[in-house]
Protein backbone atom coordinates (compact mmCIF):
# COMPACT_ATOMS: atom_id res chain seq x y z
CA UNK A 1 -98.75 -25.20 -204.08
CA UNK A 2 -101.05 -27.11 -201.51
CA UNK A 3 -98.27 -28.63 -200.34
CA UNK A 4 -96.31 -25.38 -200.08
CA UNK A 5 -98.76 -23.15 -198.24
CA UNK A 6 -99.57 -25.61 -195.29
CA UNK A 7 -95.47 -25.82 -194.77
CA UNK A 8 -95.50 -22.20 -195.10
CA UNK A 9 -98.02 -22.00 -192.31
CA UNK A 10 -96.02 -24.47 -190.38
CA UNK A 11 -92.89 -22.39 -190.35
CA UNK A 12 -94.64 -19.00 -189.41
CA UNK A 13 -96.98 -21.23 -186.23
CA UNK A 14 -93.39 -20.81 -184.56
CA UNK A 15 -93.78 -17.00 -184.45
CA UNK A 16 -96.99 -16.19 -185.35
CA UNK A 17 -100.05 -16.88 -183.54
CA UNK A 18 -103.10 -17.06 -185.43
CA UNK A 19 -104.10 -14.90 -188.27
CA UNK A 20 -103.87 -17.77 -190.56
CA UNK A 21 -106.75 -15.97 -192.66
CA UNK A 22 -104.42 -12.85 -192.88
CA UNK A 23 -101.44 -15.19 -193.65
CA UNK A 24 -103.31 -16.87 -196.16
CA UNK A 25 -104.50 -13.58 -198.19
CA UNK A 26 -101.13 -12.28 -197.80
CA UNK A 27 -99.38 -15.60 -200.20
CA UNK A 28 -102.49 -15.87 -202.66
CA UNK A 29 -101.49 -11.78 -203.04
CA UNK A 30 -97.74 -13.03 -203.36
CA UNK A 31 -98.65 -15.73 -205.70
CA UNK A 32 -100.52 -14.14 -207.84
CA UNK A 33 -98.23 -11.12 -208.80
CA UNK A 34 -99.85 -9.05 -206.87
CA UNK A 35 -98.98 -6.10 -203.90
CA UNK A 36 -100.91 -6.14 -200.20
CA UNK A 37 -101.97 -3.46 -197.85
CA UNK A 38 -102.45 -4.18 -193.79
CA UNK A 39 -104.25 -2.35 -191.93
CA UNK A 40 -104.44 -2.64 -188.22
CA UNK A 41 -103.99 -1.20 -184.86
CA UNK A 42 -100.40 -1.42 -182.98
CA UNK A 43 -99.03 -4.23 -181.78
CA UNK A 44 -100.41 -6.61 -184.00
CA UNK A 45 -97.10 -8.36 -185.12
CA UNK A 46 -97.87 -7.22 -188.80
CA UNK A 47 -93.93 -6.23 -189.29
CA UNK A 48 -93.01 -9.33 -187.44
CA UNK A 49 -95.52 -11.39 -190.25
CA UNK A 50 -94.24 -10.01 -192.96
CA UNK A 51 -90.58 -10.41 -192.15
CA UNK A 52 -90.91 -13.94 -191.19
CA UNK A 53 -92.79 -14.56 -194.24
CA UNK A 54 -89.98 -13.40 -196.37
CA UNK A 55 -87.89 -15.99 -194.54
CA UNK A 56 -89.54 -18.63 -195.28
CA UNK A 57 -89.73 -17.91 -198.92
CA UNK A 58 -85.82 -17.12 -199.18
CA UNK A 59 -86.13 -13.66 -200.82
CA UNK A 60 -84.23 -10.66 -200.36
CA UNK A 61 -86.19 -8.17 -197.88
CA UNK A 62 -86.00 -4.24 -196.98
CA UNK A 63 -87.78 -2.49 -194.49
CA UNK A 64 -88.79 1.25 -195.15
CA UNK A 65 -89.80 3.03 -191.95
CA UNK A 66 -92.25 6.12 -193.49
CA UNK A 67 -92.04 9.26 -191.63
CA UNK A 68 -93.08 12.88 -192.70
CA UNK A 69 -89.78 13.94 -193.56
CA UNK A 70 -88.72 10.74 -195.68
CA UNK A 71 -88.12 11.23 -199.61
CA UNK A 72 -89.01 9.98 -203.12
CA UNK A 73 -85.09 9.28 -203.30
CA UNK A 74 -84.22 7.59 -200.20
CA UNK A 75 -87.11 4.85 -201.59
CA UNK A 76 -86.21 4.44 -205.02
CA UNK A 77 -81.70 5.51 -204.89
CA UNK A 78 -80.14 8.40 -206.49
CA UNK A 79 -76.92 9.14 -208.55
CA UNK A 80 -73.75 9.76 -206.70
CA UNK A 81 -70.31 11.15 -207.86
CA UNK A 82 -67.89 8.65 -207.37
CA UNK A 83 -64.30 8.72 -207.58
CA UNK A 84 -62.48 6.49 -210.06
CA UNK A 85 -59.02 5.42 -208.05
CA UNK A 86 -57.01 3.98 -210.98
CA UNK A 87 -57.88 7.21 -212.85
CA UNK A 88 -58.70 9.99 -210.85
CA UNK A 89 -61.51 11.18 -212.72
CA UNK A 90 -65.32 11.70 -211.06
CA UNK A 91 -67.77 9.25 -212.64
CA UNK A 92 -72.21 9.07 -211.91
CA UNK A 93 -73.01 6.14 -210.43
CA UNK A 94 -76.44 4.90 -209.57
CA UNK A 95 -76.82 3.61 -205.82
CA UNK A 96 -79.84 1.71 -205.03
CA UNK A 97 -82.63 2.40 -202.37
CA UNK A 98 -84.65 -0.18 -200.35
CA UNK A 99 -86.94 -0.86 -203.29
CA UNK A 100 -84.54 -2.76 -204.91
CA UNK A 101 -85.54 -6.46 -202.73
CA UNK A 102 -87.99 -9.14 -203.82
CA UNK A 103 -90.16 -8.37 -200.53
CA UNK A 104 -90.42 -4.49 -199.58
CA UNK A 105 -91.84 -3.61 -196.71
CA UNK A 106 -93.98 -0.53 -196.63
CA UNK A 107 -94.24 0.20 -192.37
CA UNK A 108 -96.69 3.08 -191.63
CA UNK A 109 -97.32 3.96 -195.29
CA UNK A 110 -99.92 6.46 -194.63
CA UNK A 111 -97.17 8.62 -192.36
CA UNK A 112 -95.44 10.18 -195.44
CA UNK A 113 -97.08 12.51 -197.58
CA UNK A 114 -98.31 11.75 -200.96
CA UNK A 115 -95.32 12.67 -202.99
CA UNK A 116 -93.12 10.05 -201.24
CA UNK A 117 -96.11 7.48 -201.79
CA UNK A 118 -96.21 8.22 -205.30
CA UNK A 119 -92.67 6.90 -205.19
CA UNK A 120 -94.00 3.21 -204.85
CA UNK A 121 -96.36 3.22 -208.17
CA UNK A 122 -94.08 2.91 -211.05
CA UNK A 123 -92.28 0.31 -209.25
CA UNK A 124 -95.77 -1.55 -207.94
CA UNK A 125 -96.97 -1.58 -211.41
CA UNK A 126 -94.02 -1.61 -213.79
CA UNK A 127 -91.32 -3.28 -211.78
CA UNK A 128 -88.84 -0.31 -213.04
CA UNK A 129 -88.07 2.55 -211.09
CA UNK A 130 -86.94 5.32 -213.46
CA UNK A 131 -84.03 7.82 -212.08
CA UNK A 132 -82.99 10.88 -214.49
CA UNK A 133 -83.65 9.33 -218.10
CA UNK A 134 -83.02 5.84 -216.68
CA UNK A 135 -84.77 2.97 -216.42
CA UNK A 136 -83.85 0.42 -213.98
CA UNK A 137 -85.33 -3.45 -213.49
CA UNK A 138 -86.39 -4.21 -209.97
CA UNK A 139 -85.84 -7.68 -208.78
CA UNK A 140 -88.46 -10.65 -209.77
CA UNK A 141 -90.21 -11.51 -208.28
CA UNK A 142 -91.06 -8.35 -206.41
CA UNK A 143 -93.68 -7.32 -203.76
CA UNK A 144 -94.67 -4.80 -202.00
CA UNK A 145 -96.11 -5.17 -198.26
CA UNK A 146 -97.29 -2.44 -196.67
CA UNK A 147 -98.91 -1.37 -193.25
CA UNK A 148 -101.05 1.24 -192.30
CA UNK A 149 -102.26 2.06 -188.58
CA UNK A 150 -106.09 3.50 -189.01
CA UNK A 151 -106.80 5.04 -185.63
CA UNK A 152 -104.23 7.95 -185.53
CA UNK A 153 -105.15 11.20 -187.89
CA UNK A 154 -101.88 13.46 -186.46
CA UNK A 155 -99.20 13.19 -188.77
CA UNK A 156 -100.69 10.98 -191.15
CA UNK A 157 -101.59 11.11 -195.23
CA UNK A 158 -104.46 8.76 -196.22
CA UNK A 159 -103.20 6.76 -199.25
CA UNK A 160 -104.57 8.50 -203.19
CA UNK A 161 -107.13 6.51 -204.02
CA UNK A 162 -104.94 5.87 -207.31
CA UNK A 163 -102.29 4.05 -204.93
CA UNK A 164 -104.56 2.05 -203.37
CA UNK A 165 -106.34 0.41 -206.19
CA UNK A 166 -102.18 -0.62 -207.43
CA UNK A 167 -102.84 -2.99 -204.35
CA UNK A 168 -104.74 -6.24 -204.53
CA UNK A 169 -106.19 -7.17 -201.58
CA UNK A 170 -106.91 -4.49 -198.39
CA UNK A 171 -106.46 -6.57 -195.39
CA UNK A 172 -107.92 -5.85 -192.11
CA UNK A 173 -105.70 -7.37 -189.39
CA UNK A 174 -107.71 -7.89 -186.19
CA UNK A 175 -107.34 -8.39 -182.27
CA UNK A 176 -106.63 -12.06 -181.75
CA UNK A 177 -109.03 -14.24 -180.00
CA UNK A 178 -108.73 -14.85 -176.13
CA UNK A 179 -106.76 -18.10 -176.39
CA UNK A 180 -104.25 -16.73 -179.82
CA UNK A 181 -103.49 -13.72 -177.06
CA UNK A 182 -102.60 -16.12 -174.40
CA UNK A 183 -100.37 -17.60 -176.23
CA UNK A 184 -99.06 -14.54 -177.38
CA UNK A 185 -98.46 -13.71 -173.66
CA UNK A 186 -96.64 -17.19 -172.92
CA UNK A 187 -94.27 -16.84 -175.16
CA UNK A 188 -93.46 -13.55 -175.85
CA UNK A 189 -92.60 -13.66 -171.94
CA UNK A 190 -90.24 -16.14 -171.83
CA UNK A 191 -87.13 -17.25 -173.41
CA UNK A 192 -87.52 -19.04 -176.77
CA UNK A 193 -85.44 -18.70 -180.07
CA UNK A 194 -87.09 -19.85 -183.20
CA UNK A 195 -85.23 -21.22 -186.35
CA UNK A 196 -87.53 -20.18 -189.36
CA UNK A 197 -86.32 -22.74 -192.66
CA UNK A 198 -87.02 -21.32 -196.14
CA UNK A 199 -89.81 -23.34 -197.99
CA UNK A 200 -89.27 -21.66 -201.37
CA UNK A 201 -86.72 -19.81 -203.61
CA UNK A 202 -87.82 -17.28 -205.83
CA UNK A 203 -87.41 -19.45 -209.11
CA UNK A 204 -90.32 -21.97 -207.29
CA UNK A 205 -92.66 -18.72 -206.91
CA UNK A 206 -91.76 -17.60 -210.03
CA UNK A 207 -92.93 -21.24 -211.67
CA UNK A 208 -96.04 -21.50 -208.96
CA UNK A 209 -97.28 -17.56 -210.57
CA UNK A 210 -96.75 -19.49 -214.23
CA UNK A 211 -98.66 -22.02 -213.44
CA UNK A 212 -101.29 -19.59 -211.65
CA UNK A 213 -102.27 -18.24 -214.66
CA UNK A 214 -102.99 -22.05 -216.70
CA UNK A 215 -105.89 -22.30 -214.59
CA UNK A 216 -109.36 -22.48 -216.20
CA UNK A 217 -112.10 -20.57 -215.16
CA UNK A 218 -115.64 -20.87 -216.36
CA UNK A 219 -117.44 -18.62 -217.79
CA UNK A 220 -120.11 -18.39 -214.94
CA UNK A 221 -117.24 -18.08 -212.88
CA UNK A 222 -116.21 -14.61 -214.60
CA UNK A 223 -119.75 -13.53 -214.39
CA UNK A 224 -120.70 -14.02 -211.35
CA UNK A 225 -117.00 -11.95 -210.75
CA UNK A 226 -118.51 -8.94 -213.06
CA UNK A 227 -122.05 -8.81 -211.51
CA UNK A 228 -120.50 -8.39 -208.13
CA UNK A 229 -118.36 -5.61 -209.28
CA UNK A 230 -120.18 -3.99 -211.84
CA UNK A 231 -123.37 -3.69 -209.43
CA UNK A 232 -120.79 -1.13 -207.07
CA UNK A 233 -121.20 1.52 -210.25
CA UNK A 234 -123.60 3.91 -209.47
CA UNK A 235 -125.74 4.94 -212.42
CA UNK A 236 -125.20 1.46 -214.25
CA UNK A 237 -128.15 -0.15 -214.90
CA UNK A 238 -129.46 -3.15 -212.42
CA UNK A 239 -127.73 -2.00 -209.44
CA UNK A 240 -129.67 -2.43 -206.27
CA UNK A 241 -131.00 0.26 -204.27
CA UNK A 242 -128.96 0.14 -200.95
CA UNK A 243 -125.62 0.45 -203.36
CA UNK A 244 -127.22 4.03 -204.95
CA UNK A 245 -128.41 4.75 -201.43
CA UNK A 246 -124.72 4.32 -199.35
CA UNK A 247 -122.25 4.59 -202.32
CA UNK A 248 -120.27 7.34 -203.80
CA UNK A 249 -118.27 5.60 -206.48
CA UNK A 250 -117.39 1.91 -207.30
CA UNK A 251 -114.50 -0.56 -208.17
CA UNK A 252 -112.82 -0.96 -212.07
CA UNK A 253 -111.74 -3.39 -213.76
CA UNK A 254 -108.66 -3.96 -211.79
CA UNK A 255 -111.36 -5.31 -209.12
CA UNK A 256 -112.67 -8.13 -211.93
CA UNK A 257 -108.86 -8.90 -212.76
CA UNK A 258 -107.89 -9.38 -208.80
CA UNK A 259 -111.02 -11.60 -207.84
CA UNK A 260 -110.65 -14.23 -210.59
CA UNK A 261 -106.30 -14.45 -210.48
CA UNK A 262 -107.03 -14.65 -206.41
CA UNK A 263 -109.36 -17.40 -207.39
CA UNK A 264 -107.09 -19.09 -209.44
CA UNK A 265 -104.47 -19.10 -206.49
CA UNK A 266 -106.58 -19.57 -203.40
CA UNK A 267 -107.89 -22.95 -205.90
CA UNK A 268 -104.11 -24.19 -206.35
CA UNK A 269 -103.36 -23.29 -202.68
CA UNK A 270 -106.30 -25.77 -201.61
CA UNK A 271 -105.44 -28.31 -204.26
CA UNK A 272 -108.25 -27.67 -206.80
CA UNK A 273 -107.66 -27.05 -210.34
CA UNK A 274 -110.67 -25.22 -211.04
CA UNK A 275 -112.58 -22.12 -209.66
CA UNK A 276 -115.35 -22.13 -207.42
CA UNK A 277 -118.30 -19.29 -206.67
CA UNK A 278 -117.02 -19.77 -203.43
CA UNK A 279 -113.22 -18.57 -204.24
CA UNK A 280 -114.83 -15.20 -205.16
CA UNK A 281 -116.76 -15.01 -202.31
CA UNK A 282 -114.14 -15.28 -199.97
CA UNK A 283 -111.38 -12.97 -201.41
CA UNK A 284 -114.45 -10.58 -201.89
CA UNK A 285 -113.60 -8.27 -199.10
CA UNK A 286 -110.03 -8.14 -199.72
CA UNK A 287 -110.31 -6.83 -202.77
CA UNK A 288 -113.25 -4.30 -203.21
CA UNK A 289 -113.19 -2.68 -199.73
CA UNK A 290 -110.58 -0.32 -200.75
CA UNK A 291 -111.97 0.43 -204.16
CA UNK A 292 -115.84 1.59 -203.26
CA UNK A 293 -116.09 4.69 -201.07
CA UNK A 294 -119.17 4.72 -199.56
CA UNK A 295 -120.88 8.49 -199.10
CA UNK A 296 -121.48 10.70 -196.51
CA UNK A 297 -125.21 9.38 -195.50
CA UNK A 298 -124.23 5.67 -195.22
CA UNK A 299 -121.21 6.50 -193.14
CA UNK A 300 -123.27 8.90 -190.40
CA UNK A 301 -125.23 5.49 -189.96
CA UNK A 302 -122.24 3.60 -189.00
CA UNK A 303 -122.12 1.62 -191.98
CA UNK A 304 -118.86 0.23 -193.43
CA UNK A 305 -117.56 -0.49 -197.09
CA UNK A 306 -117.38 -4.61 -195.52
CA UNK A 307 -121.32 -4.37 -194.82
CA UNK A 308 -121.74 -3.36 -198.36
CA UNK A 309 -119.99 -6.12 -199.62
CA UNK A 310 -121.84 -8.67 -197.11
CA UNK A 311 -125.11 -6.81 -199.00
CA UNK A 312 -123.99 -7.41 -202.24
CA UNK A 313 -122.90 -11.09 -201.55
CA UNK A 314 -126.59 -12.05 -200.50
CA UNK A 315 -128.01 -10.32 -202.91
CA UNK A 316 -126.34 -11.91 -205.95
CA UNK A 317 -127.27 -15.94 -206.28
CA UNK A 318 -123.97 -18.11 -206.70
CA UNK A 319 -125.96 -20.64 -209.00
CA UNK A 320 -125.45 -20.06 -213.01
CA UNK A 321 -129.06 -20.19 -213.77
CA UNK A 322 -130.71 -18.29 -210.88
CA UNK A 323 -128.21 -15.31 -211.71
CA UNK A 324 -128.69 -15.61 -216.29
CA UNK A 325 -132.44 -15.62 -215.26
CA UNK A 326 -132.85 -12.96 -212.92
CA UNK A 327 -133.99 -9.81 -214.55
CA UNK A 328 -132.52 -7.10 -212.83
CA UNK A 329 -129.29 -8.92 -213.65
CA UNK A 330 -129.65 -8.95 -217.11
CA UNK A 331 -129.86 -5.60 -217.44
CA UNK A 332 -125.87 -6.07 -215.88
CA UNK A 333 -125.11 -8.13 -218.30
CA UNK A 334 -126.45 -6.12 -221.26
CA UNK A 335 -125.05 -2.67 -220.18
């Protein structure tokens, strides 16, 4: 898997520039069974990532453009009449939408209304999309990408908060530094073609999400996981004061589950075979910004569900016995 992400990274340096950290969350997401949500202004080349990732990993890949007017049936198919030529006769036949790819791409998700969202949760968490009284398989492995722009309000449908939390990780795609936009500028300004090989077929991601899961974690590990999450709940016992101060409500379990299988990947994709503190800490972001809403107080002070985070990261001690003997802690720990 070490082995596989730094060629990975190799083939996407041709068209990307930069953003390995984005890159990076985006394959322990893929890895890991999991679904991703990008969020960033225009012109970011988060379409451009995502296609070129699914290049390099040999997969089948749709794009679905959302726009207000688009439908829960032009996502998932619908049932046609078909003529039968040897026979004559009119027979149903189910013809598949866009969702049926190992890599869908979700572009603009937040500019169709909720209804058409809803489209994408039986698939994101089932893998079947259900038609009539049907039930149909999607394709394994399957992922959903999907990108959101978060400065226009016209037109647009924030995401239920039940959608969200089917993703994993929440990534926040930034301006690139001074010398990733030159470079941006040079090439995207002159001619240059770029031959993007495949790296993986699905049956080796298929094996590499097996083998994902075989990967011990300690038990500190898990609880160092919990604290962090569990300390986002407000009216649990031990949390601190700045979380009941600045937060409305806080992540569930699906939080807990994300951190420690991200983890498990990020330590493969690195070429450990164990979990680190420090594996938790850095997917922290990713996967709790989108599932604590801070209130209406914390956000007239400019403060941000990522400074929250930052808060709760200092204030909890990586080191198993500094966190067992802390007594605001236990109090987590015995709720």
């Amino acid at each position: 898997m070490q082995k596989a992400r730094e060629q990975i990274l190799g083939e996407l340096s041709q068209v990307i520039v930069g953003q390995q950290d984005v890159v990076e969350q985006i394959l322990i997401s893929m890895f890991s069974r999991g679904h991703c949500l990008l969020e960033g202004v225009p012109g970011l080349a988060k379409t451009l990532m995502i296609s070129t990732i699914a290049r390099t990993l040999n997969l089948s890949f749709s794009r679905i453009q959302f726009t207000p007017d688009l439908m829960p049936a032009d996502i998932t198919g619908t049932e046609i009449l078909e003529e039968n030529k040897s026979t004559g006769a009119r027979e149903r036949r189910f013809m598949e939408g866009p969702i049926f790819s190992n890599i869908v791409l979700a572009d603009e998700i937040n500019r169709t209304p909720p209804k058409t969202q809803a489209a994408l949760l039986e698939a994101m968490q089932e893998r079947t999309v259900t038609v009539g009284r049907v039930r149909h398989e999607l394709a394994n492995p399957f992922f959903v990408l999907a990108t959101q722009n978060p400065i226009e309000q016209e037109g647009t449908y924030s995401l239920p908060e039940a959608q969200q939390d089917r993703f994993m990780f929440k990534v926040y795609v930034d301006y690139p530094s001074f010398d990733d936009e030159f470079e941006v500028a040079r090439r995207t300004t002159a001619r240059s073609t770029h031959d993007v090989k495949s790296v993986l077929s699905g049956e080796d991601i298929l094996r590499m999400q097996d083998a994902v899961r075989d990967v011990p974690v300690s038990d500190h590990v898990i609880r160092f996981a919990l604290t962090l999450v569990r300390q986002t709940r407000i009216g649990s016992e031990g949390i601190p004061e700045f979380v009941a101060d600045n937060v409305g409500w806080g992540a569930g379990p699906r939080a807990v589950q994300n951190l420690i299988l991200g983890g498990k990947t990020r330590a493969l994709l690195y070429g450990r075979t164990y979990v680190t503190t420090d594996d938790i800490v850095a997917l922290a972001k990713p996967v709790l910004r989108h599932r604590i809403a801070i209130n209406f107080a914390a956000q007239s002070d400019g403060m941000t569900t990522d400074d929250v985070i930052d808060q709760l990261i200092q204030n909890t001690p990586a080191k198993e016995d500094e966190l067992t003997s802390d007594a605001r802690f236990q109090k987590i720990f015995a709720s």
